[in-house]
Each structure stands twice: as C-alpha cells, then as structure tokens.
Protein backbone atom coordinates (compact mmCIF):
# COMPACT_ATOMS: atom_id res chain seq x y z
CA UNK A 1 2.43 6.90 13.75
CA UNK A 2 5.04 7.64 11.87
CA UNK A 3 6.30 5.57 8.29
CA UNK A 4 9.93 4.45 9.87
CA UNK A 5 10.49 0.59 9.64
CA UNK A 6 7.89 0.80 6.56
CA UNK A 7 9.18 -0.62 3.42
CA UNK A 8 7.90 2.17 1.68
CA UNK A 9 9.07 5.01 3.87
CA UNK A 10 11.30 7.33 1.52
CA UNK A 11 9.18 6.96 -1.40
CA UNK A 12 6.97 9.61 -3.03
CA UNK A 13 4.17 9.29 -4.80
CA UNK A 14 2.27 12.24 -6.55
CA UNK A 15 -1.74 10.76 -7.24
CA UNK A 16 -3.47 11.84 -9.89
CA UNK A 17 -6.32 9.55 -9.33
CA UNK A 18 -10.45 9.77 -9.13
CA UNK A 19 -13.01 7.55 -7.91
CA UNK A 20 -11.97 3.95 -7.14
CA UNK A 21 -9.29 2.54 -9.50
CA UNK A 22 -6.65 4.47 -9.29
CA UNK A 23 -7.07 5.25 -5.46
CA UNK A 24 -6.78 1.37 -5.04
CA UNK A 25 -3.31 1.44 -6.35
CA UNK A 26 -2.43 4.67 -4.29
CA UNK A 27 -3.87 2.77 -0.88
CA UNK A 28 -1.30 0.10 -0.75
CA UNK A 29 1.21 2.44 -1.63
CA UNK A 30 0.60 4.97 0.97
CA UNK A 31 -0.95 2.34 3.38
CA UNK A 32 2.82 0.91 3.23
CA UNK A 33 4.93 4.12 3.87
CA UNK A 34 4.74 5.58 0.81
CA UNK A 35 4.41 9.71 1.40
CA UNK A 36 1.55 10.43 -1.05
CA UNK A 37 0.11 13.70 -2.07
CA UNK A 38 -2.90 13.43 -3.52
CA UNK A 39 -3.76 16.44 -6.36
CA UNK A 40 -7.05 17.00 -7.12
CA UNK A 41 -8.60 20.00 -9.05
CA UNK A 42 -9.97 22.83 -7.61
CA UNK A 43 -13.87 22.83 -6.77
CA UNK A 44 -16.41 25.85 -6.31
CA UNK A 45 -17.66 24.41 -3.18
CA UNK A 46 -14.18 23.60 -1.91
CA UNK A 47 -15.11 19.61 -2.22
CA UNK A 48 -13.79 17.01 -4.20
CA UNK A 49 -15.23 16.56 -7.29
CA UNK A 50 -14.67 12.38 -6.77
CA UNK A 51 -17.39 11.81 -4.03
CA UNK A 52 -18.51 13.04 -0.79
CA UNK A 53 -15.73 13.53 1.17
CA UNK A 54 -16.87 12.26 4.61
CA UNK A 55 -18.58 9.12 3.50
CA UNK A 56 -17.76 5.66 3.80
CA UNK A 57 -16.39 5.27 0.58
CA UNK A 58 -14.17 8.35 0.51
CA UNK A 59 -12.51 8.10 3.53
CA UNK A 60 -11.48 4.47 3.24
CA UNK A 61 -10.25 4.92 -0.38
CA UNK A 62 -7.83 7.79 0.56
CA UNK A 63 -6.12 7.58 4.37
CA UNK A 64 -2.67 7.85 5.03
CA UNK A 65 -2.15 10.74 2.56
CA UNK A 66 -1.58 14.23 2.18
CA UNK A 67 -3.71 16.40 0.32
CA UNK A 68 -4.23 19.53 -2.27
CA UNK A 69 -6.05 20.85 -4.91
CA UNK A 70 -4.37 22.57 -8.27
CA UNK A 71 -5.92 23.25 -11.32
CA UNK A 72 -3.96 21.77 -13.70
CA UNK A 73 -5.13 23.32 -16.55
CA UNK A 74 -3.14 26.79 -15.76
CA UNK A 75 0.37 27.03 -16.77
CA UNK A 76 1.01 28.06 -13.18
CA UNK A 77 -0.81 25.21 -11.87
CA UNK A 78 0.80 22.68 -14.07
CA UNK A 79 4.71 24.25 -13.22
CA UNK A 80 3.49 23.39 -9.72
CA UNK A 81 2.64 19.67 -10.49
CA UNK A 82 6.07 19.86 -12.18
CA UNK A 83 8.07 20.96 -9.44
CA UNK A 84 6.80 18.13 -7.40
CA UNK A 85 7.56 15.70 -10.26
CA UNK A 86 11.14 16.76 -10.08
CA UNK A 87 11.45 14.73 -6.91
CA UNK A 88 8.92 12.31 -7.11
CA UNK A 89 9.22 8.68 -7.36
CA UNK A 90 5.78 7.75 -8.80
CA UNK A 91 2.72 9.57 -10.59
CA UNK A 92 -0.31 7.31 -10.63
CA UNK A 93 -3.95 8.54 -12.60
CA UNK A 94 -6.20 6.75 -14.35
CA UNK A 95 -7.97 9.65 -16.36
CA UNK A 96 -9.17 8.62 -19.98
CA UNK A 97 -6.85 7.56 -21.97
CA UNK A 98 -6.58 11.29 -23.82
CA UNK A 99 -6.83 13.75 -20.99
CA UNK A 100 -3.57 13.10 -19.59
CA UNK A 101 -1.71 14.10 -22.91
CA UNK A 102 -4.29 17.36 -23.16
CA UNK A 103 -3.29 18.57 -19.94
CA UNK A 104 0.37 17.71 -20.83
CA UNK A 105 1.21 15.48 -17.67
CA UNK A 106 1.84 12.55 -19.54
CA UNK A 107 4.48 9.89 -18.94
CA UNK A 108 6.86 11.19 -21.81
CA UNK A 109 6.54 14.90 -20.15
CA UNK A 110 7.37 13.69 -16.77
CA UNK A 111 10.00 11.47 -17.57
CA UNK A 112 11.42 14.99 -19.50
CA UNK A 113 11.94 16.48 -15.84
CA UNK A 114 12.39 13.24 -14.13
CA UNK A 115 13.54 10.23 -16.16
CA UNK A 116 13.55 8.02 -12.52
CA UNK A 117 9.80 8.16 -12.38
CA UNK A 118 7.73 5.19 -12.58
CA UNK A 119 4.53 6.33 -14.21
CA UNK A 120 1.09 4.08 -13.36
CA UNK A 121 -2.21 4.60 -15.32
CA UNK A 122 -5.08 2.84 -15.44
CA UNK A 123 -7.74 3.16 -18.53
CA UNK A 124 -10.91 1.74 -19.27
CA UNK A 125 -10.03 -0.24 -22.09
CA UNK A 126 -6.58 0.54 -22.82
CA UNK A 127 -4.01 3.26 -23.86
CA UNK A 128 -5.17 2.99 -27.59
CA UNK A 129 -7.18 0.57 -29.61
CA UNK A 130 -10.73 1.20 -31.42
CA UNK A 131 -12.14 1.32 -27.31
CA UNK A 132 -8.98 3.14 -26.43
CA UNK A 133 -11.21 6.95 -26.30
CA UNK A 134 -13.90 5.51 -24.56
CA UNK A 135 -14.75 6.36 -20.50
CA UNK A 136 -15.11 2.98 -18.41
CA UNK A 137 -16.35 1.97 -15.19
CA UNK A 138 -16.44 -1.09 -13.17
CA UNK A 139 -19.95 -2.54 -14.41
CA UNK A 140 -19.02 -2.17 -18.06
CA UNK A 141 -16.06 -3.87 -17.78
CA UNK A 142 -17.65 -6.50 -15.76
CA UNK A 143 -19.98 -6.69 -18.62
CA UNK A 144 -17.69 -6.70 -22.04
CA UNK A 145 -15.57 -8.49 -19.66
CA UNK A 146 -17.88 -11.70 -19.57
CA UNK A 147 -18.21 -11.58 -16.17
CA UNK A 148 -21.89 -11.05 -16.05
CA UNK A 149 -22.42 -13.88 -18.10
CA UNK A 150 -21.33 -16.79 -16.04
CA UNK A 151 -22.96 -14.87 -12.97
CA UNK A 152 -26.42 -15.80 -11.24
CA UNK A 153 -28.52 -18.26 -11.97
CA UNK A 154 -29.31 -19.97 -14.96
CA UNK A 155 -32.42 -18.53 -16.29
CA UNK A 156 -32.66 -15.66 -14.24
CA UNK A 157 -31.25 -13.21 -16.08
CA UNK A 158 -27.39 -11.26 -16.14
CA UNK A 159 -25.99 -10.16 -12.70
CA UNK A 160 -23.52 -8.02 -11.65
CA UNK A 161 -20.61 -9.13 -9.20
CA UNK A 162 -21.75 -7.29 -6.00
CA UNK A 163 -18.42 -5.85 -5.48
CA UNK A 164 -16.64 -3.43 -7.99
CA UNK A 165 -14.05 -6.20 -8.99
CA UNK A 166 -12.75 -4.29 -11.96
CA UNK A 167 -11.56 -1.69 -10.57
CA UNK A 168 -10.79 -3.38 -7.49
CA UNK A 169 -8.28 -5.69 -9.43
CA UNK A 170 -7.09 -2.89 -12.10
CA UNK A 171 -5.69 -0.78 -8.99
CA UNK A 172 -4.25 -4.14 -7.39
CA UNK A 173 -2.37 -5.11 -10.54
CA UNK A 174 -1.01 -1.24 -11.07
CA UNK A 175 0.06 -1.19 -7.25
CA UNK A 176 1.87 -4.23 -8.42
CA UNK A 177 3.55 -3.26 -11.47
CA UNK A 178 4.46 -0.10 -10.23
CA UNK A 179 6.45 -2.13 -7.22
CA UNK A 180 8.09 -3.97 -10.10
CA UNK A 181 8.83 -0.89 -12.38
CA UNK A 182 10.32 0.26 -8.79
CA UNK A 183 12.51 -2.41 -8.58
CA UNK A 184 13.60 -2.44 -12.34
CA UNK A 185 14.91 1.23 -11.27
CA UNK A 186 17.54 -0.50 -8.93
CA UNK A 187 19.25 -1.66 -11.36
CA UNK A 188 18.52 0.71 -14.81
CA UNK A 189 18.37 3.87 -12.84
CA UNK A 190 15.36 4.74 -15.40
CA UNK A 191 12.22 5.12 -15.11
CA UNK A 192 9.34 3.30 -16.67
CA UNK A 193 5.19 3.84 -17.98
CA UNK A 194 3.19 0.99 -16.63
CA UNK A 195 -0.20 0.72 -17.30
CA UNK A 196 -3.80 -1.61 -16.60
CA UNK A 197 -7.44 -1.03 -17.59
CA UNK A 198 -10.52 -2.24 -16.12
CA UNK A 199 -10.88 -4.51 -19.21
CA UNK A 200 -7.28 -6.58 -19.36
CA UNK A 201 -8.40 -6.47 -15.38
CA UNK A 202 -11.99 -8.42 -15.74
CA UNK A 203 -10.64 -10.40 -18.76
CA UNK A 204 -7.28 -11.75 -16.14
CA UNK A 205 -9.44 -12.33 -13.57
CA UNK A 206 -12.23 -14.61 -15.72
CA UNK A 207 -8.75 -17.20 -15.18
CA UNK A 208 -10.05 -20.67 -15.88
CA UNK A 209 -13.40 -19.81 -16.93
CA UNK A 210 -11.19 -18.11 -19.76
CA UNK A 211 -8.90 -20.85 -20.66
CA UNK A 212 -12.17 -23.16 -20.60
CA UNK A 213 -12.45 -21.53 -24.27
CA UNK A 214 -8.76 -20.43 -25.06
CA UNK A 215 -8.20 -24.29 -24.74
CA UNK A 216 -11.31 -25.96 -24.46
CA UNK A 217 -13.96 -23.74 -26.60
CA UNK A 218 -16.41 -24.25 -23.82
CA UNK A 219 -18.55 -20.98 -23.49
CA UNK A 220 -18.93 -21.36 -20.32
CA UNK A 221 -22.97 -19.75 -18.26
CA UNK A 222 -24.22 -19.31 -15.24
CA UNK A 223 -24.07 -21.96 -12.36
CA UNK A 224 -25.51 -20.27 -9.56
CA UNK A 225 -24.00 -20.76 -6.38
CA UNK A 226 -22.66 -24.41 -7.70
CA UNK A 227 -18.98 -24.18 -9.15
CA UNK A 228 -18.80 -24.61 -12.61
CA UNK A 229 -17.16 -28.19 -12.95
CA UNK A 230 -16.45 -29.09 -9.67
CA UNK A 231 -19.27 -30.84 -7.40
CA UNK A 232 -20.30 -30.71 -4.57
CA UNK A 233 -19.26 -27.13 -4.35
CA UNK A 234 -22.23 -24.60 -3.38
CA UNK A 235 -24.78 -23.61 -1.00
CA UNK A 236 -27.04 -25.92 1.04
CA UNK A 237 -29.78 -25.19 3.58
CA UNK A 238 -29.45 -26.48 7.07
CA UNK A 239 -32.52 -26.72 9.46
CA UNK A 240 -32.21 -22.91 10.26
CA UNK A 241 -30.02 -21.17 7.98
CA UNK A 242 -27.69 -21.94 4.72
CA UNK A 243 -23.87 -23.05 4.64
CA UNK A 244 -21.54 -23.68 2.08
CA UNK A 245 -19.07 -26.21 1.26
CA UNK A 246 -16.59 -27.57 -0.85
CA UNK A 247 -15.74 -31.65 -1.97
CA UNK A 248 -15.06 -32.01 -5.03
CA UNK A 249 -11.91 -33.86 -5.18
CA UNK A 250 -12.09 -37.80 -4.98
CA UNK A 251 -10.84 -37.82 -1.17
CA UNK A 252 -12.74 -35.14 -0.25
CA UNK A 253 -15.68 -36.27 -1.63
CA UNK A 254 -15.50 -39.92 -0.20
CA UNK A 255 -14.69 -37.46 3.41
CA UNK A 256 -17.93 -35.92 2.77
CA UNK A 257 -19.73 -38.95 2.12
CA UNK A 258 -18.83 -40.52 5.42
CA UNK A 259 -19.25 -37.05 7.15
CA UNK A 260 -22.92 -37.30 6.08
CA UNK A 261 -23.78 -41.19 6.73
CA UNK A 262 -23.91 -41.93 3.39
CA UNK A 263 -20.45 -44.13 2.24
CA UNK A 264 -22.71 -46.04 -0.53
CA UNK A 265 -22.60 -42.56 -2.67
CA UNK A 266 -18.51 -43.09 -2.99
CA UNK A 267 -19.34 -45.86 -4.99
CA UNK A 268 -22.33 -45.41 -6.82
CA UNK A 269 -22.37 -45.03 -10.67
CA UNK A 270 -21.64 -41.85 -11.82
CA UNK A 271 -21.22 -40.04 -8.58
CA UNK A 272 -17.67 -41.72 -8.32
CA UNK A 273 -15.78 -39.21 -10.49
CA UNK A 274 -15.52 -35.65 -10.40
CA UNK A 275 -17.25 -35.71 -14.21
CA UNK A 276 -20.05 -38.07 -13.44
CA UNK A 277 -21.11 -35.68 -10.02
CA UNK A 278 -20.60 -32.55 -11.99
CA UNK A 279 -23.27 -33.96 -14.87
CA UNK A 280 -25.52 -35.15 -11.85
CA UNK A 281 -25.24 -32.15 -10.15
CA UNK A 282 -29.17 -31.57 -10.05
CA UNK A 283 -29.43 -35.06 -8.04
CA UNK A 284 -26.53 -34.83 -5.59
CA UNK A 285 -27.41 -31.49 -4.81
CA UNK A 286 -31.08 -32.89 -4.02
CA UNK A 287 -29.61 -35.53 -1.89
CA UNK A 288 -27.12 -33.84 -0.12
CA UNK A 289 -30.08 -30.79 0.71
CA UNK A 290 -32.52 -33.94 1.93
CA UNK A 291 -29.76 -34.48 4.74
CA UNK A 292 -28.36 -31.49 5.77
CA UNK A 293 -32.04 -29.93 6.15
CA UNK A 294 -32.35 -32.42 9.39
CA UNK A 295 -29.51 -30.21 11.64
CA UNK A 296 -28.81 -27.25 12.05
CA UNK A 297 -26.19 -25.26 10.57
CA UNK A 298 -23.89 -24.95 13.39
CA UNK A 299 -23.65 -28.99 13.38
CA UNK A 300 -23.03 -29.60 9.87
CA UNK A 301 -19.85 -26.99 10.46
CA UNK A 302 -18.65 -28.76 13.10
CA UNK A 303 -18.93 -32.46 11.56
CA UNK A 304 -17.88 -30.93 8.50
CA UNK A 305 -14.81 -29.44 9.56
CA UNK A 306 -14.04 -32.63 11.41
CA UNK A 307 -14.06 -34.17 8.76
CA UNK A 308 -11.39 -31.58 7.05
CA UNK A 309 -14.21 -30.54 4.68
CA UNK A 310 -13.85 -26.75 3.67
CA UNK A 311 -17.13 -25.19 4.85
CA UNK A 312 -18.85 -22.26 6.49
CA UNK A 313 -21.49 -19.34 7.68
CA UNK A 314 -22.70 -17.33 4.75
CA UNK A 315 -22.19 -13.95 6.78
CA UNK A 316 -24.00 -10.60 5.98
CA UNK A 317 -21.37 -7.48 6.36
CA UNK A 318 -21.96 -6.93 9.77
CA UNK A 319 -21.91 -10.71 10.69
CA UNK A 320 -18.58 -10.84 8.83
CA UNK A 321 -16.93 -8.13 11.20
CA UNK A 322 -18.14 -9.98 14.36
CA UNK A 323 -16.83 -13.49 13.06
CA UNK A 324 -14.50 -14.35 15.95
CA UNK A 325 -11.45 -14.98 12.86
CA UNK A 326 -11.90 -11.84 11.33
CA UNK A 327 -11.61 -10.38 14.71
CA UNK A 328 -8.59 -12.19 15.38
CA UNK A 329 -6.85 -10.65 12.13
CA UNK A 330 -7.98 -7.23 13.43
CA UNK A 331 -9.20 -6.37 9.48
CA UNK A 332 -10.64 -3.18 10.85
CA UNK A 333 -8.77 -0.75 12.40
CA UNK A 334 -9.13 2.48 13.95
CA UNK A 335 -8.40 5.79 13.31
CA UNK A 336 -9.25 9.10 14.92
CA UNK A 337 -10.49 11.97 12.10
CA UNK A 338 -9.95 15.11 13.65
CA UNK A 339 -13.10 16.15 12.04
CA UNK A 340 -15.23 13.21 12.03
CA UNK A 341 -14.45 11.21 15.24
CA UNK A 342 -13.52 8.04 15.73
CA UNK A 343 -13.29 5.72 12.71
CA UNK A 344 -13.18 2.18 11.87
CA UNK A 345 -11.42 1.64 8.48
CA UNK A 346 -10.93 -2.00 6.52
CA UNK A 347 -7.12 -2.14 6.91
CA UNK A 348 -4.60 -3.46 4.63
CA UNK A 349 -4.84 -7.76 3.57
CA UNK A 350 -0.88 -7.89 3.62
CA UNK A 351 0.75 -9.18 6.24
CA UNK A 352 4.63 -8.63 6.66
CA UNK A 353 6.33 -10.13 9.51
CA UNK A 354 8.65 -7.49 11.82
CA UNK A 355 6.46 -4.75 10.19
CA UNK A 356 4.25 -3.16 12.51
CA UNK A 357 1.24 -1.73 10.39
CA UNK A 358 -1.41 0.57 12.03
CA UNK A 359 -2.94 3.62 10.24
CA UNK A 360 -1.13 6.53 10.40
CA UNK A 361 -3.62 9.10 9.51
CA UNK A 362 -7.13 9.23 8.41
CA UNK A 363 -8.29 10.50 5.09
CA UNK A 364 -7.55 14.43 4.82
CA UNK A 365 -9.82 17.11 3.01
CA UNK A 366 -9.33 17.51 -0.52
CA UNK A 367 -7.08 21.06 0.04
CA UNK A 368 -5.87 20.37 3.94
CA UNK A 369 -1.87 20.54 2.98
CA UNK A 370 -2.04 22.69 0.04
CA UNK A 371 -0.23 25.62 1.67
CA UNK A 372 2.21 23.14 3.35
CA UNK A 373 3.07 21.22 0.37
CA UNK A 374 3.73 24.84 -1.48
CA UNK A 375 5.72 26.24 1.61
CA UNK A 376 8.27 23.56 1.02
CA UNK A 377 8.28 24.42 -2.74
CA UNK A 378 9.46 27.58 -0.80
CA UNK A 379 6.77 29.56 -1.86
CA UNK A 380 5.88 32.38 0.59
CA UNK A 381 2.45 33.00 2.02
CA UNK A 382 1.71 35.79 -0.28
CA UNK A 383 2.64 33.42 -3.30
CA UNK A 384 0.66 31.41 -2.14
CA UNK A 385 -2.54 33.86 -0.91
CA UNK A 386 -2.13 35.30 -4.89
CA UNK A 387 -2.63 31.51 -6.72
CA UNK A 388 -5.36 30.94 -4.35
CA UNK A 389 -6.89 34.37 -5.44
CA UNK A 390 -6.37 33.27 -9.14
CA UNK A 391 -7.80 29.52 -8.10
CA UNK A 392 -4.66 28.18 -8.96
CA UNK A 393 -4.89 26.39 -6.25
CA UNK A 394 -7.42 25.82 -3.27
C-alpha cells in the first residue's frame, strides 16, 4: 500500500524517539502518510536498545516506518542526521530534557540547516524548571500528576491507571501540535519548537477533577468505580456477571427509574436531584444492586438501552476484540511481517471520510534501511561498508 491520497503523503519526518511517548506522536504521523525514518543508536547485539523488537509492544508502537541506526555521538554520525535534516519536515524525540543539546541536535541547531522544520519533544517534566533535569516515565507522572489519588477505592490504597495514560496523551498532544506548527508553516514559511511532557500531559487530562480545586478547592479522592459527583454512574452486578451504566442527569435518571420498576425513587427526598443522589450514593447504589441482581446481565442491557440509558459489558481484552461493534470498526488490522508472519495490529482511532487507511507496512528492524536511506544520501557501498566498520552506523 502505498501513501497516495494520504494527507500526509509528502511529508518527512526524522524520529528521534524511545520507548512509548514519543513513538505515539510518530504513529499517527506515519500511520497517516507521513514517510518516517526512525534513527536509533547503534547496539552490540544489533537490537534496539528501546525494547524487544518482535514483541507486542514494539511492533505496534513503530509500523509504517523506515528504519536505521547511527550513532549520534560521532561527528560523522551526527553530519549524517544533518543531511537528512536538510530536507526534513519534522524531528520528533523526547530524550531528557539535556541530552538533546549534548549531542547538539537541538531545535536551534536544526533550524540552523533547516529553518522550515517543525521540531516536537516531549520531556518528563518540562524543558526547564527545578524538575526540568529529571528522567520521567508514565507512573511518575501519573503519580505527581494526582492521578493516583482519585484512583481505586476509597480505603484501599493508591492505584495506578492500568494503561500508560501519560505517555499515551503526551505523544497525542505532540502529534497534535506538531500538525498545528505544520500548518503555521503555510503561512510563515518558518519553522517552529513545540514541546509536551508527561506532567502538563497527566495534569490536562485530570480536566474537571482539576478545576474542582482551581475553582472549587475541592481535593477531590477516590470513588471507585462510582463517578465522582454524578450518580448513578458505576458498576452493578447482574445475576451472572457485572454491567455498567450511566443516569445521572434528571431525565435520565427518572428513564432509569421507570426502566427498573421503581418510578417512586424520581420523587423521593433527596434522590430527586443530582446533589441529593450523589450524597446518598451508598443507598441508591444498594437499591439499584437489590434489583439488578434478579436478571441477568444481558437483560438489564437490553431494557436499559431501551430505555436510552448508556450502559454495557465490562469486557476483558480479548472479549473487547470479539464485541460484534468493535468488529464492525475493524480496530485491528492486519499486516504481514516478512519475518514474523501474519500480524494483527490496533489500527489508527481516526476516521477520515474518502481516505482509505490500511497499514502499509509492518514494523521494520531497528537497521533494515540503513544502507538505503544512505544510498540516497548518495553515499556508495564502500562509504557505507567503512561507517559500518567504524559503527557509525549499523
């Protein structure tokens, strides 16, 4: 498959990035037509020093790109990364904050060779500040973040969001800004340094639980599986197996009440406003458990989303890629690996319409285009046999 009729066909993107952040932002790009070649540092072994290159993880982090390892610490390795800046569109890394301006492939270097190019980083805590030096990964954010304080159950101890949501949203938020530094270059015909970290990440994506103190100064804790302020919202056992739900509002809680044969809770004290349930959550909760517990949990879906009540399974992973809807949105596709088989891969959650999207290729070994990306540098093969010999390259 090739990138034509991709909005990002055209565009080049030179990644700099390790483990999961970074390669988040490089994903959409590439997954959208951007040609990316991902530079990653020589290794004794010949791996990747980010992971094990035919797991899971890996392989969906980093498909659709090219591939090849310099060691940027050489001066001959680093006027390779430079000749590839030259006609670049984008550089994306998300080393600490310090390392990029020790190896000298910083945004104000770049931008020396290449003032067009849009230059994405992503820190742990920032470009500078008193955290600014510090290495950070996805559970530390999540926990000087304050996300591990309003998660799990009260009493229970801290929990960590089972996902790795920092650096998850970091790399969405970079992808983003880099599309908007992109667009900015339309019509300045400059370049510009855009930049997340995990932490501005986790604190963005706390949203109202933040403003609950910004405007409120409620601290707000755990709730468990209820939503903080709005009730009924949470997870109820059926006779066979747990659902969840959602009717908080005052017509979708007096839908609810009917749903369940119960119109005398619409009116009774306390339960009739979205307050007075979310202070008696303990009780309606206890209620609501008392009926549901008599059916199983494939009839309380279907009276419930009669009713237009939002509800549903609570799926393990593999039940989620058998739900007949996720099917239907095809949100994993296939790929052939020409060393690993057959692959099935979590595709892209964009949708454009008149833009076919497929994957074009599947995730390539850390050094697999390194002579081809040089040969079109118009190096010859004994150029390119010597920096191998002197682990320039690999």
């Amino acid at each position: 498959m090739t990138t034509n009729g991709l909005p990002l066909a055209g565009l080049r993107v030179l990644d700099l990035t390790v483990a999961r952040a970074g390669p988040t932002c490089v994903r959409h790009l590439a997954d959208w037509g951007a040609e990316v070649i991902r530079i990653a540092p020589p290794t004794a072994e010949g791996g990747d020093i980010t992971g094990d290159q035919d797991g899971f993880d890996y392989q969906n982090l980093h498909r659709n790109k090219r591939a090849m390892q310099i060691d940027l610490k050489t001066a001959e390795g680093k006027a390779i990364f430079f000749r590839l800046a030259e006609t670049a569109d984008v550089v994306i890394e998300n080393m600490r904050a310090a390392v990029k301006f020790r190896l000298g492939v910083d945004y104000a270097s770049v931008r020396a060779v290449n003032p067009r190019i849009v230059y994405g980083s992503i820190s742990g805590f920032g470009q500078d500040g008193p955290y600014g030096h510090r290495a950070g990964v996805d559970q530390i954010a999540q926990g000087m973040g304050g996300l591990m304080s309003i998660t799990g159950v009260p009493g229970k101890g801290l929990v960590r969001v089972g996902i790795p949501i920092a650096d998850l949203t970091a790399g969405n938020l970079l992808a983003l800004a880099v599309m908007m530094a992109l667009f900015d270059r339309v019509k300045t015909g400059q370049g510009r340094w855009v930049h997340t970290s995990l932490l501005e990440a986790m604190v963005f994506m706390l949203d109202f639980q933040a403003s609950r103190w910004l405007l409120a100064q409620q601290v707000a804790g755990q709730a468990g599986n209820d939503h903080p302020t709005a009730i009924p919202t949470g997870v109820y056992p059926t006779a066979d197996q747990p659902i969840t739900l959602a009717a908080p509002s005052p017509r979708m809680w007096g839908r609810f009440c009917d749903a369940l044969g119960q119109p005398d809770w619409k009116t009774r004290a306390g339960w009739d406003t979205r307050d007075g349930r979310s202070d008696d959550r303990v009780a309606i909760n206890a209620a609501i458990a008392a009926i549901t517990t008599t059916k199983p949990s494939l009839h309380w879906i279907e009276v419930l989303d009669t009713a237009g009540i939002p509800c549903g399974h609570i799926n393990t992973i593999d039940q989620v890629f058998a739900d007949p809807q996720v099917q239907h949105l095809a949100l994993a596709k296939g790929v052939a690996h020409p060393r690993l088989g057959d692959q099935q891969l979590v595709r892209t959650p964009i949708n454009m319409s008149g833009t076919p999207w497929g994957i074009r290729s599947a995730t390539p070994d850390s050094n697999q285009h390194t002579d081809a990306v040089l040969a079109e540098l118009g190096m010859t093969a004994d150029d390119i046999a010597g920096l191998r010999a002197a682990r320039v390259v690999q």
